[in-house]
Protein backbone atom coordinates (compact mmCIF):
# COMPACT_ATOMS: atom_id res chain seq x y z
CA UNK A 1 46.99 3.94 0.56
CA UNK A 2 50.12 4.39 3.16
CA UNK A 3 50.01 8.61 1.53
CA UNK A 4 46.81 8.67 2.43
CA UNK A 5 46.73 7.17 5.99
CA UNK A 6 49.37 9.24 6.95
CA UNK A 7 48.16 12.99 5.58
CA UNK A 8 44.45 11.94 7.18
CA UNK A 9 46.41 10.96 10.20
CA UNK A 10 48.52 14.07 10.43
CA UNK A 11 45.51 16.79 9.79
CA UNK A 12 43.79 14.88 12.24
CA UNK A 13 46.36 14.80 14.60
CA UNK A 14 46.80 18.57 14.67
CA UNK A 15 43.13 19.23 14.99
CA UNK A 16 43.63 16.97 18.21
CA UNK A 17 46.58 18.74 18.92
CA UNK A 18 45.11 22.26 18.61
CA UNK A 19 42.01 21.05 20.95
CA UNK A 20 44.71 19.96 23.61
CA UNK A 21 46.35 23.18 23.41
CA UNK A 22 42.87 25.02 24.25
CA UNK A 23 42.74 22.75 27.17
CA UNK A 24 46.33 23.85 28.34
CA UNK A 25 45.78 27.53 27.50
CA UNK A 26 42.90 27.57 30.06
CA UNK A 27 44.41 25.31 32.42
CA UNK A 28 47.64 27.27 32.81
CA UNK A 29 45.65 30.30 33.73
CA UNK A 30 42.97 29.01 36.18
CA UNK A 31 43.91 25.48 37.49
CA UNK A 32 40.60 24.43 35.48
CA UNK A 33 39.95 21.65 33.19
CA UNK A 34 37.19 22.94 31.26
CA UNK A 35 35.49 20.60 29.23
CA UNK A 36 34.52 23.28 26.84
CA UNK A 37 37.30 22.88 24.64
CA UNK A 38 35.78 20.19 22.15
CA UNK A 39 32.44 22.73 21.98
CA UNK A 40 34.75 25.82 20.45
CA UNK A 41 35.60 23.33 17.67
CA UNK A 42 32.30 22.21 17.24
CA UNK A 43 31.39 25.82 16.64
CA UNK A 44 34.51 26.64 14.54
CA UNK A 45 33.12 24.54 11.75
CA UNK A 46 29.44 25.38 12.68
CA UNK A 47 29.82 28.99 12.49
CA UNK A 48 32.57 28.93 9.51
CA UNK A 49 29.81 27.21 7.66
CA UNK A 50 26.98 29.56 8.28
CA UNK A 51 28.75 32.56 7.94
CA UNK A 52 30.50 31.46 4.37
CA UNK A 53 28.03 28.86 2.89
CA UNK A 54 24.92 30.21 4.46
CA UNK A 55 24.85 33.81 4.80
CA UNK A 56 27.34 34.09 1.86
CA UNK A 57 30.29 36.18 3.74
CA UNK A 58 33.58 36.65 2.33
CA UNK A 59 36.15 33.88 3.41
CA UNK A 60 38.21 36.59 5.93
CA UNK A 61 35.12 37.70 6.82
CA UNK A 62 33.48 34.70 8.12
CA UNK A 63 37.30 33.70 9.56
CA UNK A 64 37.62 36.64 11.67
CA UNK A 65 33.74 36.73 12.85
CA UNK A 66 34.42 32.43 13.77
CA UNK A 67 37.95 33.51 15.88
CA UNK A 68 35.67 36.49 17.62
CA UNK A 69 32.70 34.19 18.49
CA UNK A 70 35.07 31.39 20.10
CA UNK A 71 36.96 34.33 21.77
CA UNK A 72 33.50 35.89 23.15
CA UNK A 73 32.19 32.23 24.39
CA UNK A 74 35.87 31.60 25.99
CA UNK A 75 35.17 34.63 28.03
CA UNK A 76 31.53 33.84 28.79
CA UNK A 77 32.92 29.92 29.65
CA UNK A 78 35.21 31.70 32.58
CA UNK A 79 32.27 34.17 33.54
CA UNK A 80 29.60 31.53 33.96
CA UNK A 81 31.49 28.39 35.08
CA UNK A 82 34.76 28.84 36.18
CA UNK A 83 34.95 32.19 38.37
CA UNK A 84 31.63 31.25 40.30
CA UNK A 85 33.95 27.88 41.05
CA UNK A 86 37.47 29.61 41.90
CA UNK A 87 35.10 31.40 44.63
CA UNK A 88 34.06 27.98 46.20
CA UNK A 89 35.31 25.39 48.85
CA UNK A 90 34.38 22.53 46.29
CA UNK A 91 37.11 23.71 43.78
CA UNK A 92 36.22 20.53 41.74
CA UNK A 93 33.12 21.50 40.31
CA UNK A 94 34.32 22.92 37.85
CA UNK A 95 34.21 19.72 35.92
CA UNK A 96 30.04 19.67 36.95
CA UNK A 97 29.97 23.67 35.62
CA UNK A 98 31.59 23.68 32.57
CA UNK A 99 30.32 20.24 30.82
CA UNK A 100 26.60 21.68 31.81
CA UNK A 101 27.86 24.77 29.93
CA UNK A 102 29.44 22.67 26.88
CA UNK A 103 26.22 20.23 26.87
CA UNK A 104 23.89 23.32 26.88
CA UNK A 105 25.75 24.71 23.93
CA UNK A 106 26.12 21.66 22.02
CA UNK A 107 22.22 20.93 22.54
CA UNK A 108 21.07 24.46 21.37
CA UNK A 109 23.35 24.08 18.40
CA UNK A 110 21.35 20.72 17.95
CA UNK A 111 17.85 22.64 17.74
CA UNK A 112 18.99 25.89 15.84
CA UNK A 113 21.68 23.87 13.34
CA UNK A 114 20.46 20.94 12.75
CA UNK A 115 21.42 17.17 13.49
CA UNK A 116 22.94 16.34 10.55
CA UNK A 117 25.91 16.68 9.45
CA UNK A 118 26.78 19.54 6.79
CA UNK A 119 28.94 20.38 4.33
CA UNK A 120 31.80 22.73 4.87
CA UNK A 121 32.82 24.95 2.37
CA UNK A 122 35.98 24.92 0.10
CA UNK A 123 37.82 28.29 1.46
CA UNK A 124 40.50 27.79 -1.74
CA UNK A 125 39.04 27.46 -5.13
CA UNK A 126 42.19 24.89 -5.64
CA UNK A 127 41.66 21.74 -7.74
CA UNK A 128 42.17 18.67 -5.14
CA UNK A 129 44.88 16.69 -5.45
CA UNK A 130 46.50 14.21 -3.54
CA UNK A 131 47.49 16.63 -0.51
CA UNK A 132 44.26 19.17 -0.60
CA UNK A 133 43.84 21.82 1.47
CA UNK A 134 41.50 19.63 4.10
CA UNK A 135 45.03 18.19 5.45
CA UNK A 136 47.28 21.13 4.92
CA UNK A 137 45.39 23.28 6.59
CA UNK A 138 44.77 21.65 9.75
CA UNK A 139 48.44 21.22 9.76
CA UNK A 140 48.92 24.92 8.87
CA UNK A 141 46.34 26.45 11.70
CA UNK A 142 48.82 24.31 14.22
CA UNK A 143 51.88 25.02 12.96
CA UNK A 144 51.14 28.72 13.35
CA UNK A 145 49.11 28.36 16.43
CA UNK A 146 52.13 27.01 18.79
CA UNK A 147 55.15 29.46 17.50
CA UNK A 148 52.43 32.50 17.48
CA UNK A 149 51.67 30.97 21.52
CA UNK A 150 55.60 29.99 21.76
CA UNK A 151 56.36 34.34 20.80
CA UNK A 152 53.51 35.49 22.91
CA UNK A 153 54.59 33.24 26.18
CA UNK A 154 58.39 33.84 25.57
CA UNK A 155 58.74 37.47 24.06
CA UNK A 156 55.76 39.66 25.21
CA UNK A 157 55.44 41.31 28.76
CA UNK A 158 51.10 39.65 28.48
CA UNK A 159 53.13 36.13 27.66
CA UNK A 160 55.20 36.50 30.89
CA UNK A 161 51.95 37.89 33.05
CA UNK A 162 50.41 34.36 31.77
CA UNK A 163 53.59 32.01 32.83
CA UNK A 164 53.58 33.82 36.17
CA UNK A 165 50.10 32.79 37.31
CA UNK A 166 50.37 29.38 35.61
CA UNK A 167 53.62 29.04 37.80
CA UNK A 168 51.99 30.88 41.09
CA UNK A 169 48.46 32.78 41.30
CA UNK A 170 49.35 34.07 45.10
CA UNK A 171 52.46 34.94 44.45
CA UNK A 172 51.49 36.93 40.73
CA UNK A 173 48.96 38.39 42.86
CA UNK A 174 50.91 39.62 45.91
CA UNK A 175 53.29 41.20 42.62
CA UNK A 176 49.82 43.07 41.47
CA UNK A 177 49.17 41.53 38.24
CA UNK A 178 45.75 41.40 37.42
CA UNK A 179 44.78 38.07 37.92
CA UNK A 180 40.52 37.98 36.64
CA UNK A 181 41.71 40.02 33.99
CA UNK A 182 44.72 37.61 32.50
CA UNK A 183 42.42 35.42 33.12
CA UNK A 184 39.72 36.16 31.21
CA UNK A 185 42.35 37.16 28.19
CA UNK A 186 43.95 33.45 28.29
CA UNK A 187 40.35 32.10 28.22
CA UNK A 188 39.63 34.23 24.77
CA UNK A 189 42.69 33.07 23.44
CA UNK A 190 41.87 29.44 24.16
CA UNK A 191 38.66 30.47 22.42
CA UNK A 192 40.53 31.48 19.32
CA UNK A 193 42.39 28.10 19.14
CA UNK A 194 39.58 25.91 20.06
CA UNK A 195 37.66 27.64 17.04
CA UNK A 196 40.36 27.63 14.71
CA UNK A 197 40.85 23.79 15.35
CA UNK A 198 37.11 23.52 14.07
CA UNK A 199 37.37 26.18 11.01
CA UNK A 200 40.72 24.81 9.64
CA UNK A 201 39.51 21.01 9.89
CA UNK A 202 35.77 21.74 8.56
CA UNK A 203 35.83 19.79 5.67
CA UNK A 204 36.92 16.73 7.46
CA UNK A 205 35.60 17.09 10.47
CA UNK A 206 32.10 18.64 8.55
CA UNK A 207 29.95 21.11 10.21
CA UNK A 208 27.84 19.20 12.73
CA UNK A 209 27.18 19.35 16.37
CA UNK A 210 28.07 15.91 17.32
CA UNK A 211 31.86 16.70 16.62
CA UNK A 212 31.64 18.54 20.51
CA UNK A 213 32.21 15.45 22.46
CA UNK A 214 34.14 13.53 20.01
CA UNK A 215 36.85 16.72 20.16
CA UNK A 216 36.12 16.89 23.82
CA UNK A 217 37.36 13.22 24.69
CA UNK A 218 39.90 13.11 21.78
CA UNK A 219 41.34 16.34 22.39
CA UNK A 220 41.82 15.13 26.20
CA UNK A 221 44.28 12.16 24.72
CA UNK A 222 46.70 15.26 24.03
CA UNK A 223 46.91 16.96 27.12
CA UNK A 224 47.16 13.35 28.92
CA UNK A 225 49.73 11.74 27.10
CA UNK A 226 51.69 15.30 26.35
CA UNK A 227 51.44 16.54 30.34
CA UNK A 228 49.15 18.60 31.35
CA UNK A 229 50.38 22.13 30.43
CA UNK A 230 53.02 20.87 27.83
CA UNK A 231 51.93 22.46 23.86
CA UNK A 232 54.67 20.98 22.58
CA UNK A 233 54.19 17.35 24.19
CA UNK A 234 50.42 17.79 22.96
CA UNK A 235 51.61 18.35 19.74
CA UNK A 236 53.60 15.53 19.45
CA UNK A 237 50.89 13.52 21.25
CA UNK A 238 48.46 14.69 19.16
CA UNK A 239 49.94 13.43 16.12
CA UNK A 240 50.63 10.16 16.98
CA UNK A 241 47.06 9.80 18.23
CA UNK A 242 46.20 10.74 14.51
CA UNK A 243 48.14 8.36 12.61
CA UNK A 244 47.67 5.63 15.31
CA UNK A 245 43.92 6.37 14.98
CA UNK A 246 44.20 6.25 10.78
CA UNK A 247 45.86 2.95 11.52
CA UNK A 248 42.92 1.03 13.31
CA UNK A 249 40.76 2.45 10.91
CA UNK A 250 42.45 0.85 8.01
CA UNK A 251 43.43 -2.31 10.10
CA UNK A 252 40.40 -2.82 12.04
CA UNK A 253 37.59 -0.34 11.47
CA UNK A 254 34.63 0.81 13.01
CA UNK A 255 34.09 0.53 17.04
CA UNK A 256 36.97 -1.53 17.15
CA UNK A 257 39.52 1.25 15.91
CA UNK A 258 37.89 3.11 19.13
CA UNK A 259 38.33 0.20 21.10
CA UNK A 260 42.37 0.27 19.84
CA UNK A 261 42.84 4.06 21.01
CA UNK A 262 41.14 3.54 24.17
CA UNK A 263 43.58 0.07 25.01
CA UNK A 264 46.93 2.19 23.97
CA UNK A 265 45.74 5.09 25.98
CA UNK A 266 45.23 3.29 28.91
CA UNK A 267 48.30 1.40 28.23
CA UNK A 268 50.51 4.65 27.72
CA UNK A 269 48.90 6.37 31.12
CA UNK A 270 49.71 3.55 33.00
CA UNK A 271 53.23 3.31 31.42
CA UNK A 272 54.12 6.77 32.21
CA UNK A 273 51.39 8.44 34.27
CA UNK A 274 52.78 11.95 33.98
CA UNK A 275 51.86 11.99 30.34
CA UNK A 276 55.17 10.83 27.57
CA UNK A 277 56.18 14.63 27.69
CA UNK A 278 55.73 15.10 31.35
CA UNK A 279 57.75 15.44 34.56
CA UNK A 280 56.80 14.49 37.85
CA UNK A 281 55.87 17.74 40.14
CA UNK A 282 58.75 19.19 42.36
CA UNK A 283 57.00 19.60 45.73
CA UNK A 284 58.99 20.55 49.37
CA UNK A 285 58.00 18.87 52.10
């Protein structure tokens, strides 16, 4: 029972983990929260389950076309409702722009998908065992997902473009980078993570459109508790909200285990308000 709690808790954790890094990927590039990151893992395991089960496409196949599509809808997401926003007085809309954009996607997905919940497919014709590949590779898609980010942000000339206009747009600008266009690049790569989170956690997560705004509020927990910005803090957030989440299932259950992560939440924010991985912004006056 305790093996099981805590390899549900940790594959669940990192798909929490992975949602909070899409968060953080588009944050550090635009300033903007966009509440589109629990929709890419939504369609991760929607389109990983069409393309494989449904239209029969090899596994890499069906992989690459599912990283492409969240890549293609992380551009359209900074197209549509973030640069209209950047442009505008009333900065804050943003929030208002992008959950129209993830509601519009996750009710179309409703009408062509389906409303319930489907089956997603085995990728690994492995016979299941006590730690299958529905909690390994959650775990696996993470672990690869913040050294790949972790090389790319510390060891690549695009990496240090991105830090520069997380750290200061005006003053990356005034050096000539291109700010749309690193823009628009860190939005396609939060649309790679957000749809991995969904592909590698299909078969617990299943293949249904409702999973959009449970990633979208869970995958907040992350960012808030890890500081906004921080992988590595929503990593480690992430994981904890996992296990602590497995916990009240198997102490408490049902609406009450959601009851138990809201109550710590709010107990942790208040506790440390810059998130348990955060620091407190350096400002001159």
């Amino acid at each position: 029972m305790v093996a099981s709690i805590v390899s549900t808790g940790l594959a669940i954790g990192c798909i929490y983990a992975l949602i909070g890094i899409t968060y953080n990927v588009m944050f550090s590039a635009s300033r903007v929260f966009s509440f589109t990151a629990g929709t890419l893992g939504m369609l991760g395991g929607v389109l990983g389950a069409l393309f494989i089960a449904r239209l029969g496409l090899p596994l890499v196949v069906g992989f690459v076309l599912v990283l492409a599509a969240g890549a293609v809808f992380g551009i359209i997401t900074e197209i549509v409702a973030v640069r209209p926003v950047l442009k505008s007085l009333d900065q804050h809309l943003y929030v208002l722009s992008t959950l129209a954009l993830a509601l519009m996607v996750q009710q179309y997905t409703a009408i062509e998908w389906g409303t319930e919940a489907r089956p997603f497919p085995r990728l690994f014709d492995i016979a299941r065992g006590g730690f299958d590949q529905q909690y390994w590779l959650p775990m696996l898609a993470c672990i690869v997902t913040i050294v790949g980010l972790e090389l790319l942000y510390r060891r690549t000339l695009v990496g240090h473009a991105f830090l520069a206009i997380a750290e200061d747009t005006f003053a990356a600008r005034a050096l000539g980078l291109p700010e749309r266009r690193l823009r628009m690049a860190s939005f396609a790569l939060a649309g790679v993570v957000g749809g991995l989170a969904g592909f590698a956690g299909g078969e617990m997560l299943l293949a249904f459109f409702g999973n959009a705004p449970l990633l979208t509020f869970y995958g907040f927990v992350p960012v808030a508790l890890g500081g906004m910005g921080n992988n590595r803090g929503a990593v480690i957030a992430g994981l904890l909200l996992g296990l602590f989440q497995q916990c009240a299932n198997f102490l408490v259950g049902g609406i009450f285990a959601s009851v138990a992560v809201f109550a710590a939440f709010i107990i942790v924010l208040l506790a440390f308000p810059d998130g348990l991985a955060g620091a407190s912004a350096q400002r001159r006056v």
